[in-house]
PDB file of N, CA and C in Angstrom:
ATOM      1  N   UNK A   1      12.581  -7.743  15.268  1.00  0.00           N
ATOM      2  CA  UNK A   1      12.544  -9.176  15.440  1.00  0.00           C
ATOM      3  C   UNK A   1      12.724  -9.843  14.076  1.00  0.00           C
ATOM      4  N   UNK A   2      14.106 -10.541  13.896  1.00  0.00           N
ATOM      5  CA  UNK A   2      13.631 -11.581  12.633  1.00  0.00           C
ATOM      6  C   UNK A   2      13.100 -12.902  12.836  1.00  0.00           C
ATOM      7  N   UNK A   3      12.379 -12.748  11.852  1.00  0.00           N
ATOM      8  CA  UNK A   3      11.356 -14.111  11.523  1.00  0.00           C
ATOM      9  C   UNK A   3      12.524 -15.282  11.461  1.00  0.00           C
ATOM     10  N   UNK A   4      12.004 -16.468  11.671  1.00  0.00           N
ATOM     11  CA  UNK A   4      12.539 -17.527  11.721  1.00  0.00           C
ATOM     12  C   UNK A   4      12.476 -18.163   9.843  1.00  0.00           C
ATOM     13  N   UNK A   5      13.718 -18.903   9.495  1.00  0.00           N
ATOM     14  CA  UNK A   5      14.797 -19.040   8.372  1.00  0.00           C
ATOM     15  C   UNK A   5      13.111 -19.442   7.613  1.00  0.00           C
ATOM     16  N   UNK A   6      12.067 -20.327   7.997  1.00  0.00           N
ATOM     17  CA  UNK A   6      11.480 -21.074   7.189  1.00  0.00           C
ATOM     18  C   UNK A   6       9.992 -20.520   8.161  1.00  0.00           C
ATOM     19  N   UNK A   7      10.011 -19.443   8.106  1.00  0.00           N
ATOM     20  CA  UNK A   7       8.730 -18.678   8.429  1.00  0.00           C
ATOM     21  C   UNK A   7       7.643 -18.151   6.948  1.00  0.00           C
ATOM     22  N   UNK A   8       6.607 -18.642   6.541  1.00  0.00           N
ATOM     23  CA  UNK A   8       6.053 -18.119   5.643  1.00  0.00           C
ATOM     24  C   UNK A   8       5.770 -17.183   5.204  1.00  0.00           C
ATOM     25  N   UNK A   9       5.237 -16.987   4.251  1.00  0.00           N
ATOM     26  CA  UNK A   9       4.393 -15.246   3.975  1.00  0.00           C
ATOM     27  C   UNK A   9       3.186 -16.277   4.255  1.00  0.00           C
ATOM     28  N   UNK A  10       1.830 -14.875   4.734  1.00  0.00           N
ATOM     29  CA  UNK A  10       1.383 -15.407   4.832  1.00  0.00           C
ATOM     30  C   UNK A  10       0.195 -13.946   3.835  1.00  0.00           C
ATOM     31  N   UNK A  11      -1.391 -14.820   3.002  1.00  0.00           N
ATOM     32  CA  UNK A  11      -1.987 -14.067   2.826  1.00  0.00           C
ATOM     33  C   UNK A  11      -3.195 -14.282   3.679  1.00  0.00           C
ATOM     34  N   UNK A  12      -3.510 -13.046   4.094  1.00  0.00           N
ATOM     35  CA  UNK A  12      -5.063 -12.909   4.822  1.00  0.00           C
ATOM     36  C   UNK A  12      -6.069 -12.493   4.115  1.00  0.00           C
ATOM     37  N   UNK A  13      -6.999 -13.641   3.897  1.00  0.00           N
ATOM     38  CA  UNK A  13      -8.067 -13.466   3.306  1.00  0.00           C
ATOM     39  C   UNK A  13      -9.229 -13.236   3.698  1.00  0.00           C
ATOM     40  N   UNK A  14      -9.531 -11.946   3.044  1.00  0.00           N
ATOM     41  CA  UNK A  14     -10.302 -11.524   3.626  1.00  0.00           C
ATOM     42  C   UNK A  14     -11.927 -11.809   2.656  1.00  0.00           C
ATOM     43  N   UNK A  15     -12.343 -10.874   2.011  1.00  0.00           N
ATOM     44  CA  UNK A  15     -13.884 -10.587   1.481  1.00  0.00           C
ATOM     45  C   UNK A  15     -13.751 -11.351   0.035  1.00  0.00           C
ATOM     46  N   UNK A  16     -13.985 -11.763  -0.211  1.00  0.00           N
ATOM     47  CA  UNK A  16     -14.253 -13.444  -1.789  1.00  0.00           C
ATOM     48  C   UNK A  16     -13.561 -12.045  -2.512  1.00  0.00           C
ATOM     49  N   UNK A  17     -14.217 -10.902  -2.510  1.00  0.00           N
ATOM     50  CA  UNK A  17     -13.783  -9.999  -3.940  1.00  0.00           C
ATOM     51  C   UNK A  17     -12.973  -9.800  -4.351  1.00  0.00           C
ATOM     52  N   UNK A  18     -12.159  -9.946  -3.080  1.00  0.00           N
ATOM     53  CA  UNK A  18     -10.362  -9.251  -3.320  1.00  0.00           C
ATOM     54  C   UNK A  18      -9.465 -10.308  -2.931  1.00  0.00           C
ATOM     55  N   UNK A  19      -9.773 -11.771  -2.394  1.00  0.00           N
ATOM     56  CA  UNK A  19      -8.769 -12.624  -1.914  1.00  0.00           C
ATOM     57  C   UNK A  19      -7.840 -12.914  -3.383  1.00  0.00           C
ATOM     58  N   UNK A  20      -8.202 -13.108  -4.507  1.00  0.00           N
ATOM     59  CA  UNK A  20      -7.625 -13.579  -5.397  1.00  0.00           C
ATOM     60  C   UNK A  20      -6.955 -12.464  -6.081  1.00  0.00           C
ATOM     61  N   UNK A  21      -6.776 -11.435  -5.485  1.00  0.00           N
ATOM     62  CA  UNK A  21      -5.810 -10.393  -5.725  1.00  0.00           C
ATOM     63  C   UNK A  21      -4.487 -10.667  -5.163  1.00  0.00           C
ATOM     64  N   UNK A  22      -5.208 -10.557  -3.297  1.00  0.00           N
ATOM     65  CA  UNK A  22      -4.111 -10.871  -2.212  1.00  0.00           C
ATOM     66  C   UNK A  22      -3.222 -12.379  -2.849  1.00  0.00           C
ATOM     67  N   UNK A  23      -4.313 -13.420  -2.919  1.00  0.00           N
ATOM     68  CA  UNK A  23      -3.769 -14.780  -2.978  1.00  0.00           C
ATOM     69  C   UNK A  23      -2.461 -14.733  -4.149  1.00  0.00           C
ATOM     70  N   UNK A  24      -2.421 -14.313  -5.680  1.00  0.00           N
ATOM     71  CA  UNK A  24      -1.515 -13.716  -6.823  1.00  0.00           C
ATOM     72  C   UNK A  24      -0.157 -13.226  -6.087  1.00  0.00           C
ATOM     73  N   UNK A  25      -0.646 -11.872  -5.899  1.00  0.00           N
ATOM     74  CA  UNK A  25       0.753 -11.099  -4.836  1.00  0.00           C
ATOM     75  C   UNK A  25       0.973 -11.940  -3.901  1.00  0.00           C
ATOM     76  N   UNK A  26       0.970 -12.681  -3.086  1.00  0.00           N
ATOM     77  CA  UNK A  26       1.148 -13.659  -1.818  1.00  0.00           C
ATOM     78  C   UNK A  26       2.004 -14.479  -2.803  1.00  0.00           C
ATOM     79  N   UNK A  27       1.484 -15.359  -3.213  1.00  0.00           N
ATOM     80  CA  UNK A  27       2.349 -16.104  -4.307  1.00  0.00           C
ATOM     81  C   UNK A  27       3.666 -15.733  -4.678  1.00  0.00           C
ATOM     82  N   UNK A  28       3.261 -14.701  -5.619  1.00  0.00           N
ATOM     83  CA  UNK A  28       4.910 -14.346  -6.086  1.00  0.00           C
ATOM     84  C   UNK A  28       5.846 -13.864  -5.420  1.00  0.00           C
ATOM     85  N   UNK A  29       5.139 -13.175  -3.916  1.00  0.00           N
ATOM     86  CA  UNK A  29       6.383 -13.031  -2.817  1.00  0.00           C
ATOM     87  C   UNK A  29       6.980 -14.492  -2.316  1.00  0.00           C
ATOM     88  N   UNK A  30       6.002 -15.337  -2.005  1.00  0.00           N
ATOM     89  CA  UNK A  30       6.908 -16.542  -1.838  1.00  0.00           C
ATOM     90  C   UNK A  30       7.845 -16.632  -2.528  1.00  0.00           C
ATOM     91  N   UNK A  31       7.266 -16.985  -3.689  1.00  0.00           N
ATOM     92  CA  UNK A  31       8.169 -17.485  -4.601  1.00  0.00           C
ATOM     93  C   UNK A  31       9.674 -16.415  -4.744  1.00  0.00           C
ATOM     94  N   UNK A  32       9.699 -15.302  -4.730  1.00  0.00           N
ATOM     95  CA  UNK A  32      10.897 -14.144  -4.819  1.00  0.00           C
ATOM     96  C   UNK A  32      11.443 -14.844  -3.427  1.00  0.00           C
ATOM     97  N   UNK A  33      11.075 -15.531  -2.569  1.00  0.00           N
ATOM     98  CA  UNK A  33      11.751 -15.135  -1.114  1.00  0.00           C
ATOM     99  C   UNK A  33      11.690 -16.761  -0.988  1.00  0.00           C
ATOM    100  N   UNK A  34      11.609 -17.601  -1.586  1.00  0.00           N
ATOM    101  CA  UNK A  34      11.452 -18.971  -1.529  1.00  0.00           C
ATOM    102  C   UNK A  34      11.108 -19.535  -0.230  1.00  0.00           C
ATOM    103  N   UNK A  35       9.966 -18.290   0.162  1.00  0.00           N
ATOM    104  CA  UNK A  35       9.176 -19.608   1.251  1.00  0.00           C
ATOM    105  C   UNK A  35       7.933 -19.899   0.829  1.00  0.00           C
ATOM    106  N   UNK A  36       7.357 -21.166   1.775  1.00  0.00           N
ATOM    107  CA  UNK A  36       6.336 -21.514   1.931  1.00  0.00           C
ATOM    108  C   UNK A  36       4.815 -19.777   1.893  1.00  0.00           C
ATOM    109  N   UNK A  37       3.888 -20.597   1.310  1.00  0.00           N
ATOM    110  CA  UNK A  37       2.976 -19.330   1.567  1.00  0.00           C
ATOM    111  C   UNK A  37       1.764 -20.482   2.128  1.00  0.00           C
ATOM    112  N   UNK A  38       1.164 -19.267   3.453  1.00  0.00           N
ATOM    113  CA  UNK A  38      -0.006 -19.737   4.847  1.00  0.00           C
ATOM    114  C   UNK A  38      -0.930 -19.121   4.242  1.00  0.00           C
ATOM    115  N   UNK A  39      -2.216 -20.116   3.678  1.00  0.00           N
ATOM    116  CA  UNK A  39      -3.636 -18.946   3.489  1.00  0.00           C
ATOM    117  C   UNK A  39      -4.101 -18.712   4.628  1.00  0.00           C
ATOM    118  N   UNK A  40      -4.525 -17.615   5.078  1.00  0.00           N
ATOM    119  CA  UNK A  40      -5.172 -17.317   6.466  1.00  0.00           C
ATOM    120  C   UNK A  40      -6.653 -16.804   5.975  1.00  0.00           C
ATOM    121  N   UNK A  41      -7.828 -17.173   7.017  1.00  0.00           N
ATOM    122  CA  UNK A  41      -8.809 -16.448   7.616  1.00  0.00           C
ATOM    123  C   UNK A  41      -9.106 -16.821   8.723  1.00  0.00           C
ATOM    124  N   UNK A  42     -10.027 -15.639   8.951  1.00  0.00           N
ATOM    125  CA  UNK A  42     -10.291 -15.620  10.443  1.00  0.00           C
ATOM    126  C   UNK A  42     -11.713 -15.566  10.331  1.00  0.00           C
ATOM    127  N   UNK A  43     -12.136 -16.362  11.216  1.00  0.00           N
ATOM    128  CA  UNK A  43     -13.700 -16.312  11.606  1.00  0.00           C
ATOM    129  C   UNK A  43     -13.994 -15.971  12.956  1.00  0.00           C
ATOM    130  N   UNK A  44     -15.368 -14.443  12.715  1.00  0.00           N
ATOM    131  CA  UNK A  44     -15.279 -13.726  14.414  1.00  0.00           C
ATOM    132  C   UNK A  44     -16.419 -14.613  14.440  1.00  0.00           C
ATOM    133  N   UNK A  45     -17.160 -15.107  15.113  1.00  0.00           N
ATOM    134  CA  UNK A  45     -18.563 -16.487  14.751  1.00  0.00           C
ATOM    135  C   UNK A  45     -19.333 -15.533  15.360  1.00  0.00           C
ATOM    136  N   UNK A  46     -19.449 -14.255  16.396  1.00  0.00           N
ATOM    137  CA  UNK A  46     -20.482 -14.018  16.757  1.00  0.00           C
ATOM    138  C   UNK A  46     -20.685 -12.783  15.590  1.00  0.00           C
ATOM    139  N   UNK A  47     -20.103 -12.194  14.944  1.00  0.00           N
ATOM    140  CA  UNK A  47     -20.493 -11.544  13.888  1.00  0.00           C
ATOM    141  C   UNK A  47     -21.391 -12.290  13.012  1.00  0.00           C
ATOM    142  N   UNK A  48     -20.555 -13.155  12.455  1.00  0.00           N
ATOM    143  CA  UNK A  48     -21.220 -13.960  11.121  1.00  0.00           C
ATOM    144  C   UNK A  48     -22.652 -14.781  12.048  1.00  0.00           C
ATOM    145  N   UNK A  49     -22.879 -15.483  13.381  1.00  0.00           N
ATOM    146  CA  UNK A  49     -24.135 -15.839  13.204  1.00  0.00           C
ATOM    147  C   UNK A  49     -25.328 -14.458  13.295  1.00  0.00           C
ATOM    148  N   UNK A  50     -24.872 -13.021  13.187  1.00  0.00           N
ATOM    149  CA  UNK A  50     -26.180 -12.129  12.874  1.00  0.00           C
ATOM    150  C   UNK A  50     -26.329 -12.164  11.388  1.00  0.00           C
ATOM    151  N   UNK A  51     -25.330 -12.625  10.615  1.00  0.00           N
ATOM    152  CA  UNK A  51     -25.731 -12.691   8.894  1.00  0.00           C
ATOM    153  C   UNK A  51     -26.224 -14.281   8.222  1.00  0.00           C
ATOM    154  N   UNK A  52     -27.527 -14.630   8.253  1.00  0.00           N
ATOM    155  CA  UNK A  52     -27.719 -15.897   7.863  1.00  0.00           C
ATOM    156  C   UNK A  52     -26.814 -15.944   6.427  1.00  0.00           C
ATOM    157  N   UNK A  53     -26.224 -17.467   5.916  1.00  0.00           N
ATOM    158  CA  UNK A  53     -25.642 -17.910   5.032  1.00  0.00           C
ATOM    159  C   UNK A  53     -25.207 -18.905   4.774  1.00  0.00           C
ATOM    160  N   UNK A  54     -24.406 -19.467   3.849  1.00  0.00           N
ATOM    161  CA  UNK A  54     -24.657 -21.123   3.546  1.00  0.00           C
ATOM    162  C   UNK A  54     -23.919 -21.464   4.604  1.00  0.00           C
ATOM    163  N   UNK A  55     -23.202 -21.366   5.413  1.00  0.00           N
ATOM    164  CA  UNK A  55     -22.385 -21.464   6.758  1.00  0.00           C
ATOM    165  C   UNK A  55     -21.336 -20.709   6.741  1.00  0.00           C
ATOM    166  N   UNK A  56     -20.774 -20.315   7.630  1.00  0.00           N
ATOM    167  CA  UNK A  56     -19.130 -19.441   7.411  1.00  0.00           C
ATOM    168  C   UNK A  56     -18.190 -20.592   7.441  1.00  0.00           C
ATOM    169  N   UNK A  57     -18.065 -21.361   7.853  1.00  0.00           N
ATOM    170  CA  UNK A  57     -17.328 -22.622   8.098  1.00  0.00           C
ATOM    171  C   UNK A  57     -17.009 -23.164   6.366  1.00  0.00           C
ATOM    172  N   UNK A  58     -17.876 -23.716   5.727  1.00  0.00           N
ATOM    173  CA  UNK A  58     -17.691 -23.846   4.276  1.00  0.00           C
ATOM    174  C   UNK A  58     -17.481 -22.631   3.990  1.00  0.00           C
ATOM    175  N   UNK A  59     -17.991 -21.594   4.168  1.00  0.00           N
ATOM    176  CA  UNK A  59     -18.103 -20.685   2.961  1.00  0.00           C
ATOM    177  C   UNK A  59     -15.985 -20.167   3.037  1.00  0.00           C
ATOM    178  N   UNK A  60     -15.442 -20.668   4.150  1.00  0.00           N
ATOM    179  CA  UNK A  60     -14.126 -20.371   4.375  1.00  0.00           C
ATOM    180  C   UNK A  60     -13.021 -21.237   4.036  1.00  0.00           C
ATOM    181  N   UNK A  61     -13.968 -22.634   4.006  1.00  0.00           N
ATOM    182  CA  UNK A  61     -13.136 -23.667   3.218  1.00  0.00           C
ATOM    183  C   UNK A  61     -13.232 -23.463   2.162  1.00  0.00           C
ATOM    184  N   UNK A  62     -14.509 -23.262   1.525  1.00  0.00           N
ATOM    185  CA  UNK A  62     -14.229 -22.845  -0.571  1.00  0.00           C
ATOM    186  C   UNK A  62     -13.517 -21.764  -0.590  1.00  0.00           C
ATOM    187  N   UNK A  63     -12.972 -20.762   0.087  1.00  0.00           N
ATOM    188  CA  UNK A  63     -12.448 -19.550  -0.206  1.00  0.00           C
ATOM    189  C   UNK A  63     -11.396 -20.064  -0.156  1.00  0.00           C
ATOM    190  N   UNK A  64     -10.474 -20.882   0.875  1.00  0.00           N
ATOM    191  CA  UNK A  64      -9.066 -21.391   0.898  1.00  0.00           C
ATOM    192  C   UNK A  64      -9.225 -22.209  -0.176  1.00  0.00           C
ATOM    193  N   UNK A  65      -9.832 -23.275  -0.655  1.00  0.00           N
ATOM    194  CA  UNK A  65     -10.040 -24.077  -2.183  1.00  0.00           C
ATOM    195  C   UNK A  65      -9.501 -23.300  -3.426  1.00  0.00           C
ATOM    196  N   UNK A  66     -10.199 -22.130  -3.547  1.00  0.00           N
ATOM    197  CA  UNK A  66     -10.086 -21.618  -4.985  1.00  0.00           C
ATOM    198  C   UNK A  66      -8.840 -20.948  -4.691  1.00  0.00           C
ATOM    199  N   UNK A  67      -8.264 -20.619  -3.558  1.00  0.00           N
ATOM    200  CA  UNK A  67      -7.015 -19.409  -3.039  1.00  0.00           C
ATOM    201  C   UNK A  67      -5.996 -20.667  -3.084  1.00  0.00           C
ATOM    202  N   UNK A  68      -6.109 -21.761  -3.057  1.00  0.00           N
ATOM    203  CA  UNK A  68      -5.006 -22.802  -2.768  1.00  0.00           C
ATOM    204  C   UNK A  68      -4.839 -22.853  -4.754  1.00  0.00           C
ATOM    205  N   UNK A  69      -6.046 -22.699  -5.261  1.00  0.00           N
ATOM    206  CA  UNK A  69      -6.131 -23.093  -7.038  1.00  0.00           C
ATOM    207  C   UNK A  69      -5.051 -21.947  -7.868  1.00  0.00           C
ATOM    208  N   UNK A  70      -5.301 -20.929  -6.595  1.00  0.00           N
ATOM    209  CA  UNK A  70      -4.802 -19.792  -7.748  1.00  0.00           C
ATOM    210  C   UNK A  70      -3.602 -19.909  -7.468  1.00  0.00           C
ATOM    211  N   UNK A  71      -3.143 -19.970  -5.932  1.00  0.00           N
ATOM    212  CA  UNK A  71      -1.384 -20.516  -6.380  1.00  0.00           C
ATOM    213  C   UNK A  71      -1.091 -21.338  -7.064  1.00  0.00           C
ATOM    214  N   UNK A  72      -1.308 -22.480  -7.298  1.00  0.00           N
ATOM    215  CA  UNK A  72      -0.997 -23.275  -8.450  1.00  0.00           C
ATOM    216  C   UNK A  72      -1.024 -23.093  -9.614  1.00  0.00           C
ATOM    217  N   UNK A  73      -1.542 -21.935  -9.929  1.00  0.00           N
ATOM    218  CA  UNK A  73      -1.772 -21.494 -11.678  1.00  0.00           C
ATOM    219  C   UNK A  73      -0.869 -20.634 -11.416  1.00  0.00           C
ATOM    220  N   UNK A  74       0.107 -19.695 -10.555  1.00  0.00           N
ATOM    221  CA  UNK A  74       0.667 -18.104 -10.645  1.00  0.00           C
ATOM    222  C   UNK A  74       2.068 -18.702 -10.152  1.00  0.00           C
ATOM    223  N   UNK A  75       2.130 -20.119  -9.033  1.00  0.00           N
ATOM    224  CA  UNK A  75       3.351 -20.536  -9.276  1.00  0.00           C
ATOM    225  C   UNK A  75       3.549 -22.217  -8.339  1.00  0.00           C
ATOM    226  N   UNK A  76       3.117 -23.068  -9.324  1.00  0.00           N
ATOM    227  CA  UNK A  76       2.912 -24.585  -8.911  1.00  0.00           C
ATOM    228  C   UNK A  76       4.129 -25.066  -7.695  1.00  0.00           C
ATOM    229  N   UNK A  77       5.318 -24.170  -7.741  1.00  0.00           N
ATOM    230  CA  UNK A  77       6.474 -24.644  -7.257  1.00  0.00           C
ATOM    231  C   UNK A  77       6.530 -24.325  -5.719  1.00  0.00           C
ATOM    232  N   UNK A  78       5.398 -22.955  -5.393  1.00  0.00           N
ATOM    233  CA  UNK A  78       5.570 -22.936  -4.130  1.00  0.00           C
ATOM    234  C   UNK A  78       4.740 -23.634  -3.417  1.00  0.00           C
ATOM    235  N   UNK A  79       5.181 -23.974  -2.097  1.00  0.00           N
ATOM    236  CA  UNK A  79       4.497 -24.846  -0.939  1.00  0.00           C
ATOM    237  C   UNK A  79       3.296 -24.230  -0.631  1.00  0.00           C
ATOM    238  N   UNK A  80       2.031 -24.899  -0.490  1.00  0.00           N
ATOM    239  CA  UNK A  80       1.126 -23.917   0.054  1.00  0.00           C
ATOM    240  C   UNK A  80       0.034 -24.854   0.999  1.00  0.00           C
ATOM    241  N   UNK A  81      -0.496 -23.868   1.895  1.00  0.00           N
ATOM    242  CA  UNK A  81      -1.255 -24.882   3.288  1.00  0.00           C
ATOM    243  C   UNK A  81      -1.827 -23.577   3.336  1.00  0.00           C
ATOM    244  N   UNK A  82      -3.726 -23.816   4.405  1.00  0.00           N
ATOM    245  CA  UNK A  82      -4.248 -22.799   4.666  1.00  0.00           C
ATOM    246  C   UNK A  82      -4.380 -23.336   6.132  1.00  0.00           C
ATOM    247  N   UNK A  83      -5.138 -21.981   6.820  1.00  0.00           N
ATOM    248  CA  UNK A  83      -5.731 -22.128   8.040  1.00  0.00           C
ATOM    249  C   UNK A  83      -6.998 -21.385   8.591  1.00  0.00           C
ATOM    250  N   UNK A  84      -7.958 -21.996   9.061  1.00  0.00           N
ATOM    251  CA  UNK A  84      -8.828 -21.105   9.668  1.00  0.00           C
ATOM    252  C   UNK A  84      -8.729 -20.801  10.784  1.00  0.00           C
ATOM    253  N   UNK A  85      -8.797 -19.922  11.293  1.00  0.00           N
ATOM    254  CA  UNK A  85      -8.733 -19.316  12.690  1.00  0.00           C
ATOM    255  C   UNK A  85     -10.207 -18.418  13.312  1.00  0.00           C
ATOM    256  N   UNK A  86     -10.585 -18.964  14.544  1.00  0.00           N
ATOM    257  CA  UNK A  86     -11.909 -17.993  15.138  1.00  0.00           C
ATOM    258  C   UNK A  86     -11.204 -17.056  15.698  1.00  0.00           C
ATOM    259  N   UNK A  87     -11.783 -15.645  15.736  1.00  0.00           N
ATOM    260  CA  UNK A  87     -11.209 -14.637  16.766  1.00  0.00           C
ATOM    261  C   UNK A  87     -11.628 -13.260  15.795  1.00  0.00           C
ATOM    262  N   UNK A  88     -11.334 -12.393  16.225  1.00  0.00           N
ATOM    263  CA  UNK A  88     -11.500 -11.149  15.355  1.00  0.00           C
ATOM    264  C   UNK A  88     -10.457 -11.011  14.471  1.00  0.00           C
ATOM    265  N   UNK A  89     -10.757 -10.815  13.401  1.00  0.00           N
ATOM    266  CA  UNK A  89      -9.844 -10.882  12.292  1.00  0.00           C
ATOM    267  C   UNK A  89      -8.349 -10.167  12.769  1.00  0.00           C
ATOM    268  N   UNK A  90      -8.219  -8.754  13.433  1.00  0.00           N
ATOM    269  CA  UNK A  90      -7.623  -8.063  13.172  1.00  0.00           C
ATOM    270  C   UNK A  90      -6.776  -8.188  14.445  1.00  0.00           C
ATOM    271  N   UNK A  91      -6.686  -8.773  15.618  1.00  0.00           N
ATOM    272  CA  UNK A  91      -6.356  -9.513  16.573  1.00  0.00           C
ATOM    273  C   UNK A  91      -5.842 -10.899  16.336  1.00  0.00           C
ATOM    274  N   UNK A  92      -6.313 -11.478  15.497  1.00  0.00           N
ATOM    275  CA  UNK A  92      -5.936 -12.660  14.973  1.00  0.00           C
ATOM    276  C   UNK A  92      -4.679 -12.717  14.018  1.00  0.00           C
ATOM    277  N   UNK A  93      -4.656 -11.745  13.166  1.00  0.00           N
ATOM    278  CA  UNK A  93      -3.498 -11.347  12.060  1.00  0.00           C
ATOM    279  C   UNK A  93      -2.522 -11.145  12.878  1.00  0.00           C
ATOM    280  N   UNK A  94      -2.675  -9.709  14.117  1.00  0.00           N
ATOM    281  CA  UNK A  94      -1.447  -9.614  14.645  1.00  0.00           C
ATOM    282  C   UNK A  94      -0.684 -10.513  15.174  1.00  0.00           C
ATOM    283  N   UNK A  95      -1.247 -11.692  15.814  1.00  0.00           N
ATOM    284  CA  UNK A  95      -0.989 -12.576  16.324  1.00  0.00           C
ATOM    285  C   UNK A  95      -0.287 -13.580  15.269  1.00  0.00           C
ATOM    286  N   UNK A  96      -0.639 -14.061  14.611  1.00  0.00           N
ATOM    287  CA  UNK A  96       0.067 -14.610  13.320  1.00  0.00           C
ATOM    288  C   UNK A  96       1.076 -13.759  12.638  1.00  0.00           C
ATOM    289  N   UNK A  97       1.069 -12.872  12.610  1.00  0.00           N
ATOM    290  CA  UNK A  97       1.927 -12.140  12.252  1.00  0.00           C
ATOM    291  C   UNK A  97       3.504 -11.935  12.774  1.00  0.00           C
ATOM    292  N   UNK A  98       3.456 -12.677  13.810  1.00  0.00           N
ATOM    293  CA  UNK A  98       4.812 -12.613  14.615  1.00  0.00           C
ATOM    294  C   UNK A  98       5.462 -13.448  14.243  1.00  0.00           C
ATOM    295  N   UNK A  99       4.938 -14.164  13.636  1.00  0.00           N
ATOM    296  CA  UNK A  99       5.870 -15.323  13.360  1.00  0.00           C
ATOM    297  C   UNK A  99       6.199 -15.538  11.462  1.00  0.00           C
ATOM    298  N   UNK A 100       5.362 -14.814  10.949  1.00  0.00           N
ATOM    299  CA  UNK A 100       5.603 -14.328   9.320  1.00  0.00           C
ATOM    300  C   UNK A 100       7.021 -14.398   8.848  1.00  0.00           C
ATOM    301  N   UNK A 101       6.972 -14.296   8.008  1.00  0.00           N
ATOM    302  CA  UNK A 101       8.039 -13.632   7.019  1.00  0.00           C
ATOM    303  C   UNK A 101       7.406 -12.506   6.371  1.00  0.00           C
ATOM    304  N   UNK A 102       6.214 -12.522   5.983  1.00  0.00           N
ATOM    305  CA  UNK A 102       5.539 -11.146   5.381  1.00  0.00           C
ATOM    306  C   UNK A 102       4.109 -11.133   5.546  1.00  0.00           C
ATOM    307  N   UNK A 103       3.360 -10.217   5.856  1.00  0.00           N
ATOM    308  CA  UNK A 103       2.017 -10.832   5.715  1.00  0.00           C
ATOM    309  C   UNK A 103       1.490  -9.970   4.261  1.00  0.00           C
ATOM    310  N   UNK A 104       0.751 -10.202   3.453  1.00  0.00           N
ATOM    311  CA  UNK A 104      -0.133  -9.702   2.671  1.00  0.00           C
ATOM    312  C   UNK A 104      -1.441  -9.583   2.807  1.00  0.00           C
ATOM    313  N   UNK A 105      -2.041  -8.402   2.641  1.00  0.00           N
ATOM    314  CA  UNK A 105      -3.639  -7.927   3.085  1.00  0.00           C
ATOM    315  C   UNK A 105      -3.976  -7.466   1.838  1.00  0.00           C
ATOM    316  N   UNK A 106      -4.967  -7.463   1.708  1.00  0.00           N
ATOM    317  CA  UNK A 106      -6.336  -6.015   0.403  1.00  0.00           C
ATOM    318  C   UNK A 106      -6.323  -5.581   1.533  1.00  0.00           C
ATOM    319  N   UNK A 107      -6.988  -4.399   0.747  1.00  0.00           N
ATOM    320  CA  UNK A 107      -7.252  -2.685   1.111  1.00  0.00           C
ATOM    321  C   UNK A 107      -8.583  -2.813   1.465  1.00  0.00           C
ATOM    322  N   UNK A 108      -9.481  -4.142   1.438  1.00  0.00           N
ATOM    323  CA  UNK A 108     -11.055  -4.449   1.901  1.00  0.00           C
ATOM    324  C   UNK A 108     -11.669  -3.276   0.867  1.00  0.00           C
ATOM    325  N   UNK A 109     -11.734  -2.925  -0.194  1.00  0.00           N
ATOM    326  CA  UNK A 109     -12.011  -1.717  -1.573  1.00  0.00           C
ATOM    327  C   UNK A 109     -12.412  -0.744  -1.234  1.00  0.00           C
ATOM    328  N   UNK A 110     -10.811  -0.520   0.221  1.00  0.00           N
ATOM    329  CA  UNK A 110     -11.276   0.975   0.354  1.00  0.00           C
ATOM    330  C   UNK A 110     -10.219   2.027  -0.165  1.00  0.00           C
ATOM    331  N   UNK A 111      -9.494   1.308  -1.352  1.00  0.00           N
ATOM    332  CA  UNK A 111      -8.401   1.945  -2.073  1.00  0.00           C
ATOM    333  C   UNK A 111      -8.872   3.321  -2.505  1.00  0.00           C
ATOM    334  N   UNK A 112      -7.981   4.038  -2.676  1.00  0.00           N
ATOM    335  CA  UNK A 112      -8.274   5.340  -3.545  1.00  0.00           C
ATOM    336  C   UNK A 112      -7.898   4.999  -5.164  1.00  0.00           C
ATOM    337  N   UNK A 113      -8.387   5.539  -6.073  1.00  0.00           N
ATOM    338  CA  UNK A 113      -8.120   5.261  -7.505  1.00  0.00           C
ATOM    339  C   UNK A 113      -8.081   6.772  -8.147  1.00  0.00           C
TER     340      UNK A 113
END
């Protein structure tokens, strides 16, 4: 299936530790492929209400905040918009994913080194 002419990359952000890895690489693929780049997360809500915290709701808007900051420092020229989405993360990606131009993920630090 090809993606449509003005389909984004998109990065999925996942855990604060590693989004600003993903968010960097996300970036400069736009920019190589001159599209738009989609910040994505996903919120599963019945997970997150067994972990008390300052809310998942903010805590997903400051994560798209500082992920919207770092494209602008790695490359001001590309277009950039986020989105939150409820659902299980990994159900949710695929689904967004159809309509990509690329998606970018972390390895959640379960890389080998």
């Amino acid at each position: 299936m090809t993606p449509p002419a003005d389909a984004p990359v998109v990065a999925a952000l996942g855990s604060p530790e590693t989004a600003m890895q993903v968010v960097r690489l996300a970036a400069r693929e736009a920019a190589d492929h001159r599209r738009p780049l989609r910040l994505w997360h996903a919120l599963n809500w019945s997970a997150e209400q067994e972990t008390p915290s300052l809310g998942p709701r903010a805590e997903a808007e400051e994560l798209l905040e500082r992920a919207a900051a770092a494209v602008g420092e790695e490359d001001p020229a590309v277009p950039v918009s986020g989105e939150i989405v409820e659902g299980a993360p990994v159900a949710a990606l695929t689904r967004r994913s159809e309509s990509a131009f690329l998606v970018v993920v972390g390895d959640g630090g379960m890389s080998c080194e």
